[in-house]
Structures are given as C-alpha cells and as structure tokens.
Protein backbone atom coordinates (compact mmCIF):
# COMPACT_ATOMS: atom_id res chain seq x y z
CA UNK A 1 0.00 0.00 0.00
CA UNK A 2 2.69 2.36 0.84
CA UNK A 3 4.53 1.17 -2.82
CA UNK A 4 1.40 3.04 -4.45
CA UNK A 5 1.09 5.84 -2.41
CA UNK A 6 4.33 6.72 -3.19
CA UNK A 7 4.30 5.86 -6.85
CA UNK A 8 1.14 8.41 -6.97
CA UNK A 9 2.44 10.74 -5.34
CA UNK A 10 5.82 10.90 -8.21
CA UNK A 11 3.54 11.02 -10.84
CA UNK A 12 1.67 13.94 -9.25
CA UNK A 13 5.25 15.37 -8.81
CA UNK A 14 5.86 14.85 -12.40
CA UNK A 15 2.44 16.13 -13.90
CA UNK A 16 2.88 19.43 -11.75
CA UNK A 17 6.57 19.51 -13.23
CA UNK A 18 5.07 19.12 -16.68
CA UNK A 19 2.73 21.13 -16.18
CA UNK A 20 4.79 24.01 -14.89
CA UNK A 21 7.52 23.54 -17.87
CA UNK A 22 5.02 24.13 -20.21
CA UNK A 23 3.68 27.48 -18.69
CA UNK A 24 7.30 28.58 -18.50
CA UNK A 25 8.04 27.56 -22.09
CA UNK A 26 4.73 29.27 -23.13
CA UNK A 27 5.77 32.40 -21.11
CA UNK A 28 8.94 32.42 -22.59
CA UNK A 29 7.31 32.23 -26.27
CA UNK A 30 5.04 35.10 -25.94
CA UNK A 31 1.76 36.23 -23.86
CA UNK A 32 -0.17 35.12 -26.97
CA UNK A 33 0.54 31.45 -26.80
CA UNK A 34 -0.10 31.01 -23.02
CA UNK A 35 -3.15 33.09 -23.86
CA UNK A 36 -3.83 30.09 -27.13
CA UNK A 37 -3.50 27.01 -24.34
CA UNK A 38 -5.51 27.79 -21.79
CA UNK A 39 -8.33 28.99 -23.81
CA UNK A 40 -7.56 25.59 -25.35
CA UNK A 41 -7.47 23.70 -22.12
CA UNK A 42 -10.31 25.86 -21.08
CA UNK A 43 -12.42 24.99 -23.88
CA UNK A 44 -11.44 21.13 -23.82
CA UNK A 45 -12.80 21.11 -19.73
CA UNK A 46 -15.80 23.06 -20.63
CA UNK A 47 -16.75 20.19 -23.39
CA UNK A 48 -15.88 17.63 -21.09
CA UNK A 49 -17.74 18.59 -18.38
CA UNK A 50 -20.81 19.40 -20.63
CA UNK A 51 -20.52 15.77 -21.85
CA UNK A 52 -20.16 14.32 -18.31
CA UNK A 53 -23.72 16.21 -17.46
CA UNK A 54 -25.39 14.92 -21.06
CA UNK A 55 -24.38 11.59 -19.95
CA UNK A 56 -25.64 11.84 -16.28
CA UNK A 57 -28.79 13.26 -17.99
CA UNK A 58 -29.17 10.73 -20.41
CA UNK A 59 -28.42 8.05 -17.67
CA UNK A 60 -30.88 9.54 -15.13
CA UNK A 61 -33.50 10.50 -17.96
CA UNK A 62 -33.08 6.73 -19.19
CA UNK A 63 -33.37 5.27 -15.31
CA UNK A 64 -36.43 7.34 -14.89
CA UNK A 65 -38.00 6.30 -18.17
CA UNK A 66 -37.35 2.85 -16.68
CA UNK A 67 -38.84 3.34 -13.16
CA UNK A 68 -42.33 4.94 -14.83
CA UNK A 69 -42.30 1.98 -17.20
CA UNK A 70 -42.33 -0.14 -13.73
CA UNK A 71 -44.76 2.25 -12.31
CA UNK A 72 -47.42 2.26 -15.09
CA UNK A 73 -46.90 -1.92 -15.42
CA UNK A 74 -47.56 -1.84 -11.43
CA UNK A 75 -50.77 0.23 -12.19
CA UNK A 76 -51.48 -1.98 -14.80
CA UNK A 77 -51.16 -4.89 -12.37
CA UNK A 78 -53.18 -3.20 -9.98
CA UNK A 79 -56.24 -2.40 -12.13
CA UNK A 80 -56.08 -6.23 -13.64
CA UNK A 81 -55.96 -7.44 -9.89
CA UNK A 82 -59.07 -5.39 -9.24
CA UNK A 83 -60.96 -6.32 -12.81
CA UNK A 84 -60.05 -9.82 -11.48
CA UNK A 85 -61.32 -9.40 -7.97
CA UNK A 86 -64.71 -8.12 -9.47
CA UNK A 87 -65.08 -11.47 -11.41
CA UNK A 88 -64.41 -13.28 -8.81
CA UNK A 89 -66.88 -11.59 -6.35
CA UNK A 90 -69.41 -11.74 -9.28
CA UNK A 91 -68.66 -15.26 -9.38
CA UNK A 92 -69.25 -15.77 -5.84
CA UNK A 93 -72.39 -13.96 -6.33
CA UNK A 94 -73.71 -15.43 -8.69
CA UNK A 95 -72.34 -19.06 -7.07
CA UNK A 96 -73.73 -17.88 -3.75
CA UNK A 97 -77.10 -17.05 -5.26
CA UNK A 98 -77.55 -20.41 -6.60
CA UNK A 99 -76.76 -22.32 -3.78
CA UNK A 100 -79.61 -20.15 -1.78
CA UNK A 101 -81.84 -21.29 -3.94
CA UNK A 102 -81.26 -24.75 -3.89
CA UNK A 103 -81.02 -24.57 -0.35
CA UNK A 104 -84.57 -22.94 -0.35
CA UNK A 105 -86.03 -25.10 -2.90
CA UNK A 106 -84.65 -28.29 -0.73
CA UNK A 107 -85.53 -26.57 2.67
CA UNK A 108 -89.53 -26.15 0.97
CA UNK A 109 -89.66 -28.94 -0.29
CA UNK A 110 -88.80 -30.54 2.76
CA UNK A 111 -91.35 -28.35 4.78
CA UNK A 112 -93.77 -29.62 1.88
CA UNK A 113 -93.11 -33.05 2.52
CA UNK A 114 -93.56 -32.69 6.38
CA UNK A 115 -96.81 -31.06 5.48
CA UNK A 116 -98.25 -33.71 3.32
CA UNK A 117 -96.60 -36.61 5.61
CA UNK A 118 -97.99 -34.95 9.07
CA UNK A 119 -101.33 -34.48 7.90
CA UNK A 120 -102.11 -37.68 6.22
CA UNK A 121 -100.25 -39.26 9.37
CA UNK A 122 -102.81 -37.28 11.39
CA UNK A 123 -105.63 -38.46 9.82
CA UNK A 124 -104.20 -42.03 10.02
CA UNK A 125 -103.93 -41.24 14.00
CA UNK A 126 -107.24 -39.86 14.84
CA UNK A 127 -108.68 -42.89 12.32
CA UNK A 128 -105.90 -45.76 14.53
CA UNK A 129 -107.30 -44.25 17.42
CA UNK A 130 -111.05 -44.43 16.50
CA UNK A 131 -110.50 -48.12 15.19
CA UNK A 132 -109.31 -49.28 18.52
CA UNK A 133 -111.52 -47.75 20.54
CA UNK A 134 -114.32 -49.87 18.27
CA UNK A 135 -112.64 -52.81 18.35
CA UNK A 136 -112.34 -52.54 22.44
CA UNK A 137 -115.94 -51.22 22.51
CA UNK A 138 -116.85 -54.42 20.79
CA UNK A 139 -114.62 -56.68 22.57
CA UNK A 140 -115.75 -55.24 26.20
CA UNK A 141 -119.42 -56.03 25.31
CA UNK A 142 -118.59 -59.67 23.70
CA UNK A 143 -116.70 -59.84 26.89
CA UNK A 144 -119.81 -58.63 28.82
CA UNK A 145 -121.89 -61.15 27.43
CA UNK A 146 -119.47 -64.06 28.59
CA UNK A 147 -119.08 -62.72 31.67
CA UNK A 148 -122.87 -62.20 32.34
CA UNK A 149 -123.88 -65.96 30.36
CA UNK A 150 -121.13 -67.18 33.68
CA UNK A 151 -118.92 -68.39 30.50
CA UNK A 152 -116.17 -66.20 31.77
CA UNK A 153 -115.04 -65.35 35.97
CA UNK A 154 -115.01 -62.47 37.47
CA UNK A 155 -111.06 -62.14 37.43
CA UNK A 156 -110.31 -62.99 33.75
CA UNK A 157 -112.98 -60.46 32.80
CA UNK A 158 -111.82 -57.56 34.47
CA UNK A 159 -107.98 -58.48 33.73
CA UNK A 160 -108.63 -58.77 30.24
CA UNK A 161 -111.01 -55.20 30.68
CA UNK A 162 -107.96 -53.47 32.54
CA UNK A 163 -105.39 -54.51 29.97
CA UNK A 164 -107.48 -53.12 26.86
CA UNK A 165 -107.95 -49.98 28.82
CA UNK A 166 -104.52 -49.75 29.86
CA UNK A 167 -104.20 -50.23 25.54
CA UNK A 168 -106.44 -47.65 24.73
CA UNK A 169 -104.82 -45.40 27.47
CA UNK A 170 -101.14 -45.59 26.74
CA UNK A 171 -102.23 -44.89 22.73
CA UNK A 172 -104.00 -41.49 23.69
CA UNK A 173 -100.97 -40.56 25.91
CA UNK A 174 -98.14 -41.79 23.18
CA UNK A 175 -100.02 -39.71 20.37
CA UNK A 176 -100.70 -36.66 22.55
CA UNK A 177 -97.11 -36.95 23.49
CA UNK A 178 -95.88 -36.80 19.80
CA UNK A 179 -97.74 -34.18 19.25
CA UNK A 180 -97.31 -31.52 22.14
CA UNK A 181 -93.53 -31.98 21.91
CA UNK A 182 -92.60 -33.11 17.94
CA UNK A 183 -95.40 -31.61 16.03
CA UNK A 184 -96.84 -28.92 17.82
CA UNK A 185 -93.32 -27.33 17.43
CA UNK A 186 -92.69 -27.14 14.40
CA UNK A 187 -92.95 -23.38 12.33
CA UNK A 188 -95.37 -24.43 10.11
CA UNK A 189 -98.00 -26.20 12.75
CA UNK A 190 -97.23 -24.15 15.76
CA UNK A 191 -99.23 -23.76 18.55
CA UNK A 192 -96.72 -23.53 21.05
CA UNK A 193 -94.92 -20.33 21.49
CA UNK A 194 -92.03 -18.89 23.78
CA UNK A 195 -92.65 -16.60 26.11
CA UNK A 196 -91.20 -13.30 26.50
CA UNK A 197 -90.79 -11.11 29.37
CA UNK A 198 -92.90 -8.60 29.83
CA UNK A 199 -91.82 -4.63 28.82
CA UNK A 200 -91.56 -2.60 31.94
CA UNK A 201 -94.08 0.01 32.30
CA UNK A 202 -93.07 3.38 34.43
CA UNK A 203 -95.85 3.78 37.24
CA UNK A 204 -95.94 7.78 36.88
CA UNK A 205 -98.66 7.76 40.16
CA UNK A 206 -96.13 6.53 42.13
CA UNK A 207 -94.40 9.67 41.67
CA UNK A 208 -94.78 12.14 45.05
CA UNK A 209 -93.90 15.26 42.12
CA UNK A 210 -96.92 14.35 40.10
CA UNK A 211 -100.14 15.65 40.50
CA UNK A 212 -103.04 15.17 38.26
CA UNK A 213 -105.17 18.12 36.98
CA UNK A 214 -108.40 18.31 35.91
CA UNK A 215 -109.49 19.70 32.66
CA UNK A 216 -110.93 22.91 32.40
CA UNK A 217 -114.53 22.41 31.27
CA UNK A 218 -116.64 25.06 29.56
CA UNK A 219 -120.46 25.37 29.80
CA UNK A 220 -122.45 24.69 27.00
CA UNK A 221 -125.25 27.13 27.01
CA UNK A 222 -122.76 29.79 26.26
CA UNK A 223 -122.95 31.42 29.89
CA UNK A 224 -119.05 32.45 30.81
C-alpha cells in the first residue's frame, strides 16, 4: 500500500513539473501562446464537463423512463388485480345465489313433505285411534256377554277389561305426546310459542312530584 502511495504521489510530482515547464516555455514564447492554451485547455474542460452532465442526464433520464415503465406496469397490475377481484366476487355472487336457492327449494320442499306426511299421518292417528276404541268397545261387550252368560269369571274379565284400557290409554298418551312436543313445534304447525318477558311500564302515580289536573270544562249554554 505504501509502494502506491508513493508511486502516486511521483507522478503527481511529475504532472505538476510538466505542467509548470510548459507554462514557462509558453511564457517564454510570448503572452499570446499562453493566452492560445488555456483557452484551449479551457475549452477542452468546458466540453468535457458538458458531456459528463449529457451523460448523467441521459443516464438519469433513461433510469427514470425505466422506473415509470415499472410504475405504469404496477398500475397496470393493480387495475387487472381489481378487474379480477370483481369477477371473482361476481362469481361468488352469482355461485352464492344459486346455492340459496337450492337450499330454499330443498328446505320447501322438505317443509312440503312434512306437510303432506304430518297431515295424512294425522288423519291415520285420529282414524288408529277411533279403530281401537271400536274394536275394544266391541270386545268389552262380547266380553260382557261371557261374563254375564257365567262363561267367563269375574277375574279374567276384568284383567282382560284393565289390559285393553290400559291399551287404549297408553295410545292417547303416546299420540298426545308426539304431538305436544314433535309436532306442535314445528314453524309451520305451531301452537306452542315462547314466552317473552314482559316490557316494563313506568308507574308515573307513584311519583310524590306528580299531581293530576283536571281539565278545564266550559259550559255549554254559552254562559261564561
């Protein structure tokens, strides 16, 4: 490192020795040739220096060219991200649409089906539950008849009575069962409903600040 420093600092030496020489020479020639170089050296740093600044220009005039290029393809990006993120929530839309209906068009048909199911399956009930009662009616008096001909005793009648009624009993409370609690609550044959607390009402008379008045009433004869 020192090897350089020194070897730039002799040919410093020797430039400024140059240099100097050829003032003195120039001198010794005449005012008008000393005048002749440095206009010449004069005009060779002016055009360098105006070539070093067209070059930076052109440099940062081509850099910026570049960097707006990269800022309108960026916009460009931008605005394509967007037309894509419309299509795509259009899309979505249009997807999420569709699958509301279906889910309505299953959900009502569904309710539809419950309708039609439910009330032929109440009908079938109330006609199950009629039918049995018959048949018991019409067992109990065949039964009667035994039991009063002496065919039948006094304990198988009125076992085989209290099992048919316990029958006939346990049906009523199975199908009014199924449908306080299953039926009943369903939207569409509701008769069951949640209560709600009730909405406060202010009680202004028990207010000590209040105090009624009477309205002023006005004769109606005409008489003030």
């Amino acid at each position: 490192m020192s090897d350089l420093n020194s070897l730039a600092k002799e040919v410093e030496v020797l430039q400024n020795t140059e240099l100097a020489t050829a003032i003195n020479t120039l001198s010794d020639k005449g005012g008008d040739g000393l005048t002749q170089y440095l206009q010449e050296q004069q005009s060779q740093l002016y055009n360098e220096v105006t070539s070093q600044k067209d070059d930076a220009f052109e440099k940062v005039y081509g850099d910026f060219e570049r960097a707006s290029a990269t800022q309108n393809s960026l916009l460009f990006y931008d605005q394509r991200n967007h037309d894509l993120n419309n299509i795509q929530d259009d899309i979505y839309t249009l997807q999420k649409g569709d699958v509301d209906a279906i889910s309505h068009d299953a959900d009502l048909a569904k309710r539809q089906y419950e309708i039609n199911q439910w009330a032929s399956g109440n009908n079938m009930d109330t006609l199950f539950v009629y039918q049995q009662l018959l048949i018991i009616v019409c067992t109990t008096i065949v039964l009667l008849y035994l039991w009063n001909a002496g065919i039948l005793e006094d304990l198988i009648f009125y076992s085989i009575l209290f099992v048919l009624t316990c029958i006939f009993v346990f049906t009523i409370v199975n199908r009014s069962q199924y449908t306080n609690f299953l039926r009943d609550k369903r939207f569409w044959n509701r008769r069951l409903f949640p209560t709600y607390k009730k909405i406060p009402v202010p009680n202004i008379c028990s207010d000590a600040s209040f105090t009624p008045s009477t309205p002023e009433t006005k004769p109606t004869d005409g008489s003030e």
